[in-house]
PDB file of N, CA and C in Angstrom:
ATOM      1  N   UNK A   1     147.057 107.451 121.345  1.00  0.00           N
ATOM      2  CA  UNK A   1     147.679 106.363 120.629  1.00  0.00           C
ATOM      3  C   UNK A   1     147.340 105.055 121.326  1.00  0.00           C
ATOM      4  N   UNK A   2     147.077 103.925 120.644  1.00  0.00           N
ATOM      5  CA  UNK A   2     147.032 102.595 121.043  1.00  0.00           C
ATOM      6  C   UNK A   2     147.880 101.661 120.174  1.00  0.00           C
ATOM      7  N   UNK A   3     148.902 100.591 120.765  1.00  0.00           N
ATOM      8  CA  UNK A   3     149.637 100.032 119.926  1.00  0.00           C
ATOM      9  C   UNK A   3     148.986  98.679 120.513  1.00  0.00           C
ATOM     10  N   UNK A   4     148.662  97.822 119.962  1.00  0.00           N
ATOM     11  CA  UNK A   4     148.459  96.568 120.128  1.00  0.00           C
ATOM     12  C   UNK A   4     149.723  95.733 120.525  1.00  0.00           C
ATOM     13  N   UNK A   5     150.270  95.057 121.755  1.00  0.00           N
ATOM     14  CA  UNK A   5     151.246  94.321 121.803  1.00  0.00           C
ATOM     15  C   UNK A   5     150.629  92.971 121.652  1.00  0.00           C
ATOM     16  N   UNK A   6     150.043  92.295 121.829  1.00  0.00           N
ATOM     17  CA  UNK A   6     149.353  91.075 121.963  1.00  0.00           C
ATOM     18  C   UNK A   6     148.134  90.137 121.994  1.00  0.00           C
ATOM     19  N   UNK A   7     147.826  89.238 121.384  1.00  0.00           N
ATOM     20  CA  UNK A   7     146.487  89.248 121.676  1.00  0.00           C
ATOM     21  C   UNK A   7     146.186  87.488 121.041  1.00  0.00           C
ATOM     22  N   UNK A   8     144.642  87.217 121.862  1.00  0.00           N
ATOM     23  CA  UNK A   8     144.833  85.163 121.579  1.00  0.00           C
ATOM     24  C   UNK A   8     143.338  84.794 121.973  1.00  0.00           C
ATOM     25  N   UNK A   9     143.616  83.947 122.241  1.00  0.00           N
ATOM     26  CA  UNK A   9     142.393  83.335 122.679  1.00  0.00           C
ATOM     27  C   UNK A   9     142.595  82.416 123.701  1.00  0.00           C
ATOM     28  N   UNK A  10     141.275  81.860 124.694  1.00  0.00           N
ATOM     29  CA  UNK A  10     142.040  80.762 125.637  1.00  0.00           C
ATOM     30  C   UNK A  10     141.990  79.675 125.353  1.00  0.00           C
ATOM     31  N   UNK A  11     142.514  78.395 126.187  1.00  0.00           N
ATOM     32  CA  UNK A  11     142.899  77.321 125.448  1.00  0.00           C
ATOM     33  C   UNK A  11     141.491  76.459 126.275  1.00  0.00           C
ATOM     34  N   UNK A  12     140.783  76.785 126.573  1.00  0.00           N
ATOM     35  CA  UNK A  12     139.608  76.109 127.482  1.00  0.00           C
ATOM     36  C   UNK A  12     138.867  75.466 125.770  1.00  0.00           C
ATOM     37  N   UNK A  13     138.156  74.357 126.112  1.00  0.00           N
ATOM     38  CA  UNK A  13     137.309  73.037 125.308  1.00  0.00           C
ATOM     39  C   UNK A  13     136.389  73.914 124.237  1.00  0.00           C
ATOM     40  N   UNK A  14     136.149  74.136 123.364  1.00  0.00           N
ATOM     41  CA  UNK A  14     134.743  75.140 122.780  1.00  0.00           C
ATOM     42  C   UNK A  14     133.724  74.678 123.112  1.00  0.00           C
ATOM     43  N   UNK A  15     133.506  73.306 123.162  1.00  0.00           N
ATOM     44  CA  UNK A  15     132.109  73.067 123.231  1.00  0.00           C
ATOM     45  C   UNK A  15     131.505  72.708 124.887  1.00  0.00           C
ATOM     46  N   UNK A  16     132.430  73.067 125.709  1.00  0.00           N
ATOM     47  CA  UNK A  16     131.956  73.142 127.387  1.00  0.00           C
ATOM     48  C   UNK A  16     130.629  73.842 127.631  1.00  0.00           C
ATOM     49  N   UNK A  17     129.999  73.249 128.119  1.00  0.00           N
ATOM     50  CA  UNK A  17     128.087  74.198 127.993  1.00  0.00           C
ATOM     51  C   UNK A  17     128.539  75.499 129.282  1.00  0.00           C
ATOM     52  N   UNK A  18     129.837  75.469 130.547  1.00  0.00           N
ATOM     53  CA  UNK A  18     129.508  76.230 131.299  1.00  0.00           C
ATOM     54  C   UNK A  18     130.768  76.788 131.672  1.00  0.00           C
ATOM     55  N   UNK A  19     131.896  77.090 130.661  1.00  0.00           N
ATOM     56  CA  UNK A  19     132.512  78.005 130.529  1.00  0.00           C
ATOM     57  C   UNK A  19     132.322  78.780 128.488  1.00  0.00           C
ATOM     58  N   UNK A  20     132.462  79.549 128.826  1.00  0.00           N
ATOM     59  CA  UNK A  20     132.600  80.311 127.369  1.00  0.00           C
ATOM     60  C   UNK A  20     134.239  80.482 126.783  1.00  0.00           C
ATOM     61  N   UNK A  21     134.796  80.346 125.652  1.00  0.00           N
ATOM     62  CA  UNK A  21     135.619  80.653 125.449  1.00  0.00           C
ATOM     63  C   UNK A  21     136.245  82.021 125.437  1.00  0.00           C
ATOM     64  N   UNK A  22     137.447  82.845 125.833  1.00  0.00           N
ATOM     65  CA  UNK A  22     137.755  84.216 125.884  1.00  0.00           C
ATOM     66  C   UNK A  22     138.678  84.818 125.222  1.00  0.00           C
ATOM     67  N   UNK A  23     138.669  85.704 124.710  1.00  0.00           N
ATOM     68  CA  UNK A  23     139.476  86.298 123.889  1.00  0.00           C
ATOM     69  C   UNK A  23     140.331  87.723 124.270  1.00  0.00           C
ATOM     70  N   UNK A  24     141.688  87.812 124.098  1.00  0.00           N
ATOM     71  CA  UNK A  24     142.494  88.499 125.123  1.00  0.00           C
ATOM     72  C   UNK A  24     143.355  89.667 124.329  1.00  0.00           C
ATOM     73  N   UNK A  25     143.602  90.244 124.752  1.00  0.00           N
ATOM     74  CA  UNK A  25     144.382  91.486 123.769  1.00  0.00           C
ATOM     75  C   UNK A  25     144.855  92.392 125.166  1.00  0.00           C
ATOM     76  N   UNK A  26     146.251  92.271 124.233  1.00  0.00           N
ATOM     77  CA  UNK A  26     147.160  93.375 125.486  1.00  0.00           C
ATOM     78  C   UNK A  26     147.797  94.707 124.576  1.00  0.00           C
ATOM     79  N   UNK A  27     147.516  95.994 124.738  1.00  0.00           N
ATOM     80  CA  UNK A  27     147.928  97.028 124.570  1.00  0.00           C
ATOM     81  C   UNK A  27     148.692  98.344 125.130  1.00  0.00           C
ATOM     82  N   UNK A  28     148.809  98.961 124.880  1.00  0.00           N
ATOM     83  CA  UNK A  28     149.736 100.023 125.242  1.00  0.00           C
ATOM     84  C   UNK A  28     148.795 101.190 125.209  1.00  0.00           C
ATOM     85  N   UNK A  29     148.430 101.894 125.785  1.00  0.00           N
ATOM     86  CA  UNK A  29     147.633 103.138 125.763  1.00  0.00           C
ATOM     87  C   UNK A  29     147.736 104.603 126.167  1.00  0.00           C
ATOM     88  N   UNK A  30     148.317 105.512 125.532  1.00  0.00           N
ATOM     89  CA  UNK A  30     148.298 106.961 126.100  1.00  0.00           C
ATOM     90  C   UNK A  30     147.274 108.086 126.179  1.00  0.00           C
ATOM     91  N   UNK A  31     146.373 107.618 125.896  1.00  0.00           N
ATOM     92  CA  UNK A  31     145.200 108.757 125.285  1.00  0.00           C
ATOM     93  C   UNK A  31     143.979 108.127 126.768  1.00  0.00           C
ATOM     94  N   UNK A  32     144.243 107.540 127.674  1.00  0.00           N
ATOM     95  CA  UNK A  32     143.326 106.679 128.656  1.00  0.00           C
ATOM     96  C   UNK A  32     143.022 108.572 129.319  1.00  0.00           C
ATOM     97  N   UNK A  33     141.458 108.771 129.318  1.00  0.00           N
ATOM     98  CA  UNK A  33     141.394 110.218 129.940  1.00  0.00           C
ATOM     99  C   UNK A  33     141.265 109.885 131.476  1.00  0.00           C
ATOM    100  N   UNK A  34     142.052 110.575 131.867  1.00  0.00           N
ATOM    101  CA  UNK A  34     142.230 110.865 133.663  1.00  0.00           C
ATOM    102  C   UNK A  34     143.085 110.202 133.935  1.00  0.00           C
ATOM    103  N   UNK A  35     143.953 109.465 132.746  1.00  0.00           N
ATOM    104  CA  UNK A  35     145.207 108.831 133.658  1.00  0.00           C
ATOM    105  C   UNK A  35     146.206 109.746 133.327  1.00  0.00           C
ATOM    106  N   UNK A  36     147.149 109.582 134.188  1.00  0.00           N
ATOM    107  CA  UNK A  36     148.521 111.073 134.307  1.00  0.00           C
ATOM    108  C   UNK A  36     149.696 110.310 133.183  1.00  0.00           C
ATOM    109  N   UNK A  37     149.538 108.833 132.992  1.00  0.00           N
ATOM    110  CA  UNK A  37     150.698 108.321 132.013  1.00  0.00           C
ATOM    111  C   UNK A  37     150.414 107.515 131.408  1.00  0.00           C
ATOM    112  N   UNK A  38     150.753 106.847 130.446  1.00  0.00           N
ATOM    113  CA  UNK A  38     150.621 105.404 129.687  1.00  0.00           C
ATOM    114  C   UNK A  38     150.147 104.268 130.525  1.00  0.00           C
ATOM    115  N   UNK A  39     149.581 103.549 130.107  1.00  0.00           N
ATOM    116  CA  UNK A  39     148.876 102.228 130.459  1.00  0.00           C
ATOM    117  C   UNK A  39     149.198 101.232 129.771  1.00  0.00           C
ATOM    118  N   UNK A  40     148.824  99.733 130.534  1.00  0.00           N
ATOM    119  CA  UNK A  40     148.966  98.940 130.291  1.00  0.00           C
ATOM    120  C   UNK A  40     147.273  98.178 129.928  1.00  0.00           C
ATOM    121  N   UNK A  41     146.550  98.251 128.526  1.00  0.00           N
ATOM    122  CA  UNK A  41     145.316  97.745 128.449  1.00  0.00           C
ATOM    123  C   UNK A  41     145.377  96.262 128.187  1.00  0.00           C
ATOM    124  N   UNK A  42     144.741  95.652 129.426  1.00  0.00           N
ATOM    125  CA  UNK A  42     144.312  94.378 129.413  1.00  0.00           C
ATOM    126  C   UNK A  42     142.765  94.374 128.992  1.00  0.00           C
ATOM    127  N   UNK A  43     141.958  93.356 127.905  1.00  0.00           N
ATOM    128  CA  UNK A  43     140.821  93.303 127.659  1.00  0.00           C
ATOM    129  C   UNK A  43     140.908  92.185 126.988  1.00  0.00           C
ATOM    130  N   UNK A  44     139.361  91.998 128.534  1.00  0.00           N
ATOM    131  CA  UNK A  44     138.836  90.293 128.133  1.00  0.00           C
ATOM    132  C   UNK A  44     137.483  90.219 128.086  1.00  0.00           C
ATOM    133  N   UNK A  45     136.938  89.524 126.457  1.00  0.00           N
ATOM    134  CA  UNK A  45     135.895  89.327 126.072  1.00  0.00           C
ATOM    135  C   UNK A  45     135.385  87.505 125.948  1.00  0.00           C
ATOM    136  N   UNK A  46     134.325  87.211 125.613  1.00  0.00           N
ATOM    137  CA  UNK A  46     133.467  86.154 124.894  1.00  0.00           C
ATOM    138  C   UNK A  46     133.984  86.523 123.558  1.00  0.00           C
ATOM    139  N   UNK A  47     134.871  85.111 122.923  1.00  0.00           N
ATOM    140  CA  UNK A  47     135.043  84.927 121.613  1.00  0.00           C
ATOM    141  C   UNK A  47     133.771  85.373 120.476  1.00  0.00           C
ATOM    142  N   UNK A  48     132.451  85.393 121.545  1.00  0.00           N
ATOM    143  CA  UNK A  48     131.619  85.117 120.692  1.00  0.00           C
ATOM    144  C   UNK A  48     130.804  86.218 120.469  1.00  0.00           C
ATOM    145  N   UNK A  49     131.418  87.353 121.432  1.00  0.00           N
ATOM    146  CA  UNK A  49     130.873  88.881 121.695  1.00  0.00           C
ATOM    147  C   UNK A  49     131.713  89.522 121.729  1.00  0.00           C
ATOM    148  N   UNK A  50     132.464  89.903 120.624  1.00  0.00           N
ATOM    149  CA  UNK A  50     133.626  90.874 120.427  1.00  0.00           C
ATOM    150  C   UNK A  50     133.163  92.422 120.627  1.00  0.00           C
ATOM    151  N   UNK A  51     133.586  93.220 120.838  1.00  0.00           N
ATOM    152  CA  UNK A  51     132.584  94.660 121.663  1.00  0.00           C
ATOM    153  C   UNK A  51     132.349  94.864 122.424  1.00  0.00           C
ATOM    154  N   UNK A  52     132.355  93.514 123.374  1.00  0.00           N
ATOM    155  CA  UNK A  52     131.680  93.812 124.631  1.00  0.00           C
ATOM    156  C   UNK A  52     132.375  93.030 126.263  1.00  0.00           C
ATOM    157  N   UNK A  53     134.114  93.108 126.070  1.00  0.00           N
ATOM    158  CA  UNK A  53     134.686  92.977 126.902  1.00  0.00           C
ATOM    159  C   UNK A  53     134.866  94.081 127.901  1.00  0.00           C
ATOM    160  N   UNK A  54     135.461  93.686 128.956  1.00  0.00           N
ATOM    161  CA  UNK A  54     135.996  94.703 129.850  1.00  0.00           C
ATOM    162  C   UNK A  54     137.726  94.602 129.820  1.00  0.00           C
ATOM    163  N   UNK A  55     137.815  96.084 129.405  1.00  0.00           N
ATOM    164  CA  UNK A  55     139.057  96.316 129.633  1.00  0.00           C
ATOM    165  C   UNK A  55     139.528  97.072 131.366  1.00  0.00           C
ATOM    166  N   UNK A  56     141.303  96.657 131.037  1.00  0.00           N
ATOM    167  CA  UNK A  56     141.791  97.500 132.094  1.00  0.00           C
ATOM    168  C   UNK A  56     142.430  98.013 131.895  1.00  0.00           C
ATOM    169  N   UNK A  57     142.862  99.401 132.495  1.00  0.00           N
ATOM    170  CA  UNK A  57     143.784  99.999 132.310  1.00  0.00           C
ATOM    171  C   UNK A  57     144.913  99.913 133.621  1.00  0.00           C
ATOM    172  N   UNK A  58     146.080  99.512 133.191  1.00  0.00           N
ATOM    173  CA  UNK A  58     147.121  98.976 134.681  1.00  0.00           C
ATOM    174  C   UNK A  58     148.398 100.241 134.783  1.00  0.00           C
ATOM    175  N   UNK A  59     148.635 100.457 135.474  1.00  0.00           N
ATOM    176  CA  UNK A  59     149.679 100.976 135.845  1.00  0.00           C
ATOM    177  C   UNK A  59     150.887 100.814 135.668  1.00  0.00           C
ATOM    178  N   UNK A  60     151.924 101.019 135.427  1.00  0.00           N
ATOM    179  CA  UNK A  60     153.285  99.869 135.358  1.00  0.00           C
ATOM    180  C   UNK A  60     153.332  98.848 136.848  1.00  0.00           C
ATOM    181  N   UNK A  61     153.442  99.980 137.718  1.00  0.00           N
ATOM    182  CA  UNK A  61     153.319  98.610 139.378  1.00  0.00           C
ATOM    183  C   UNK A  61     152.488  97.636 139.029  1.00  0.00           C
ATOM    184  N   UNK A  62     151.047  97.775 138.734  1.00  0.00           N
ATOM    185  CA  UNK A  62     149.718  97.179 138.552  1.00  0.00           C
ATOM    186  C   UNK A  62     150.170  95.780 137.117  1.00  0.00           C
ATOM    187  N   UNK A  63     151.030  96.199 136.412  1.00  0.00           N
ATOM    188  CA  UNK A  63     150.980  95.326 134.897  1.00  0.00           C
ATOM    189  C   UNK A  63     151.975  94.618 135.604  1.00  0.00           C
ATOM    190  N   UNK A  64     153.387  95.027 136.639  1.00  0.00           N
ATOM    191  CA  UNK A  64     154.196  93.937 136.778  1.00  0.00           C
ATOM    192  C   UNK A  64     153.553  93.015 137.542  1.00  0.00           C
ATOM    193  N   UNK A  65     152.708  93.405 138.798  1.00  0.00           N
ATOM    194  CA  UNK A  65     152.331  92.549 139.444  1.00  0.00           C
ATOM    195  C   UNK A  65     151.510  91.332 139.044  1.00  0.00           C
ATOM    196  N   UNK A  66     150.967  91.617 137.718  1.00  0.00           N
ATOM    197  CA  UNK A  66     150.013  90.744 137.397  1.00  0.00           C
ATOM    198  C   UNK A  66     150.982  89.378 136.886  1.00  0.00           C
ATOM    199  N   UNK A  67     152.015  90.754 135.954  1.00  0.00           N
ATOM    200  CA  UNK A  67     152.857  89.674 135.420  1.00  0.00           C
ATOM    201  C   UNK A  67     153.538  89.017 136.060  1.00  0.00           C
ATOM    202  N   UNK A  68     153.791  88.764 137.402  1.00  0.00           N
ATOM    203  CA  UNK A  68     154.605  88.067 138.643  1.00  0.00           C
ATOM    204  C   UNK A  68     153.380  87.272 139.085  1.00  0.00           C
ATOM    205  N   UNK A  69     151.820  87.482 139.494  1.00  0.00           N
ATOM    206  CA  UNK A  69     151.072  86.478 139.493  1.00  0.00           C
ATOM    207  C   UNK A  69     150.562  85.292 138.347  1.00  0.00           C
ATOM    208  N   UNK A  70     150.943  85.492 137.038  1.00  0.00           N
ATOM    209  CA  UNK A  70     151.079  84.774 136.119  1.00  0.00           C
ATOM    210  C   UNK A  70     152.350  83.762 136.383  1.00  0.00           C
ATOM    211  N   UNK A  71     153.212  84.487 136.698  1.00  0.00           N
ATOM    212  CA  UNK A  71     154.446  83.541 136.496  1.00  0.00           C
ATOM    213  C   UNK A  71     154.293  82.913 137.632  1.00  0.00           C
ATOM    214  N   UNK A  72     154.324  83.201 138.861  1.00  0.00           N
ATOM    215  CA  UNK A  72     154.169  81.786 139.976  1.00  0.00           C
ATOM    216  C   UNK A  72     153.112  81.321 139.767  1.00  0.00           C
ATOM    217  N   UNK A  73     151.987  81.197 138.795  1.00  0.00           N
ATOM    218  CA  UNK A  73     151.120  80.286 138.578  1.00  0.00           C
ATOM    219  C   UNK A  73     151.542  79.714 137.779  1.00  0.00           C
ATOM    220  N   UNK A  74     152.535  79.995 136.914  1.00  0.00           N
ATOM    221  CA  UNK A  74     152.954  79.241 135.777  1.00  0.00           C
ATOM    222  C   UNK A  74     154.172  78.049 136.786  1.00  0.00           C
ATOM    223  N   UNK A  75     154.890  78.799 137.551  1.00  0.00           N
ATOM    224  CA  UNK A  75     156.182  77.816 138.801  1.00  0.00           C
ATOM    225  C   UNK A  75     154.876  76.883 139.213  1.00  0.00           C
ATOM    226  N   UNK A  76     153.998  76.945 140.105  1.00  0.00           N
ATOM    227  CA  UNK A  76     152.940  76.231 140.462  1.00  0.00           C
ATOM    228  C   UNK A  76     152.689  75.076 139.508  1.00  0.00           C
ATOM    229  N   UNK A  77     152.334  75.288 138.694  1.00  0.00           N
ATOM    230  CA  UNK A  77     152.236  73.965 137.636  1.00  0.00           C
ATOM    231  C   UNK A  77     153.470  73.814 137.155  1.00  0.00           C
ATOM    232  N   UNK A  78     154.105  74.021 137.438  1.00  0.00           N
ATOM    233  CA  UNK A  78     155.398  72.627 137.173  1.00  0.00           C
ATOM    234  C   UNK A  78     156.419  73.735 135.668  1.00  0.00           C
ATOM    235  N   UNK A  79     156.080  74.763 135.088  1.00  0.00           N
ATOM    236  CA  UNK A  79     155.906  75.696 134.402  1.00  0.00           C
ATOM    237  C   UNK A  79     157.077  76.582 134.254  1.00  0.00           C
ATOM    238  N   UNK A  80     158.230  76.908 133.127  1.00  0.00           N
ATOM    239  CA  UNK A  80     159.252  77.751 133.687  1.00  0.00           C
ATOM    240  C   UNK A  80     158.146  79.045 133.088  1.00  0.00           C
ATOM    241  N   UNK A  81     158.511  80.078 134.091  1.00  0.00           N
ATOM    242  CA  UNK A  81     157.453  81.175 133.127  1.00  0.00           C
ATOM    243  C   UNK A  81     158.343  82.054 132.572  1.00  0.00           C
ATOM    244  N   UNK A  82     159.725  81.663 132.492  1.00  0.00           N
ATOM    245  CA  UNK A  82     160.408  82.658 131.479  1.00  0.00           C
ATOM    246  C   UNK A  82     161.090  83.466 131.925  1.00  0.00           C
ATOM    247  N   UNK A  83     161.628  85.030 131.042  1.00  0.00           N
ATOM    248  CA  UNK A  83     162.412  85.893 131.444  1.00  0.00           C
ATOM    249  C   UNK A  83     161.410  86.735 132.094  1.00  0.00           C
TER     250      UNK A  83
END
């Protein structure tokens, strides 16, 4: 099973010659072979090459932590990052 929880694009300029724009999708995954439980799929592509991102598969430890390095980057800029 894969449930899609989320998914966007980034907010970077389109027409910058030396970043690419990226496109983001967060899922839920049980069927990941060789993992023992559900995952957390992070996958990030080129807006402009859909197919050919790299995903991750996170752990629950692995998905909070990220989500705790998001949020003090979000405190860092001045940013409430929420619940």
């Amino acid at each position: 099973m894969r449930k899609l929880g989320d998914y966007g694009g980034d907010d970077h300029p389109p027409d910058d010659p030396e970043r690419a724009q990226v496109a983001w999708s967060v899922a839920l995954l049980d069927d990941c072979d060789g993992c023992e439980a559900p995952r957390v799929e992070l996958t990030l592509e080129e807006m402009t090459r859909p197919g050919t991102g790299v995903a991750a598969h996170l752990a629950p430890p692995t998905a909070r932590r990220l989500r705790a390095a998001l949020a003090a980057a979000l405190r860092d800029i001045g940013e409430d990052p929420g619940p």
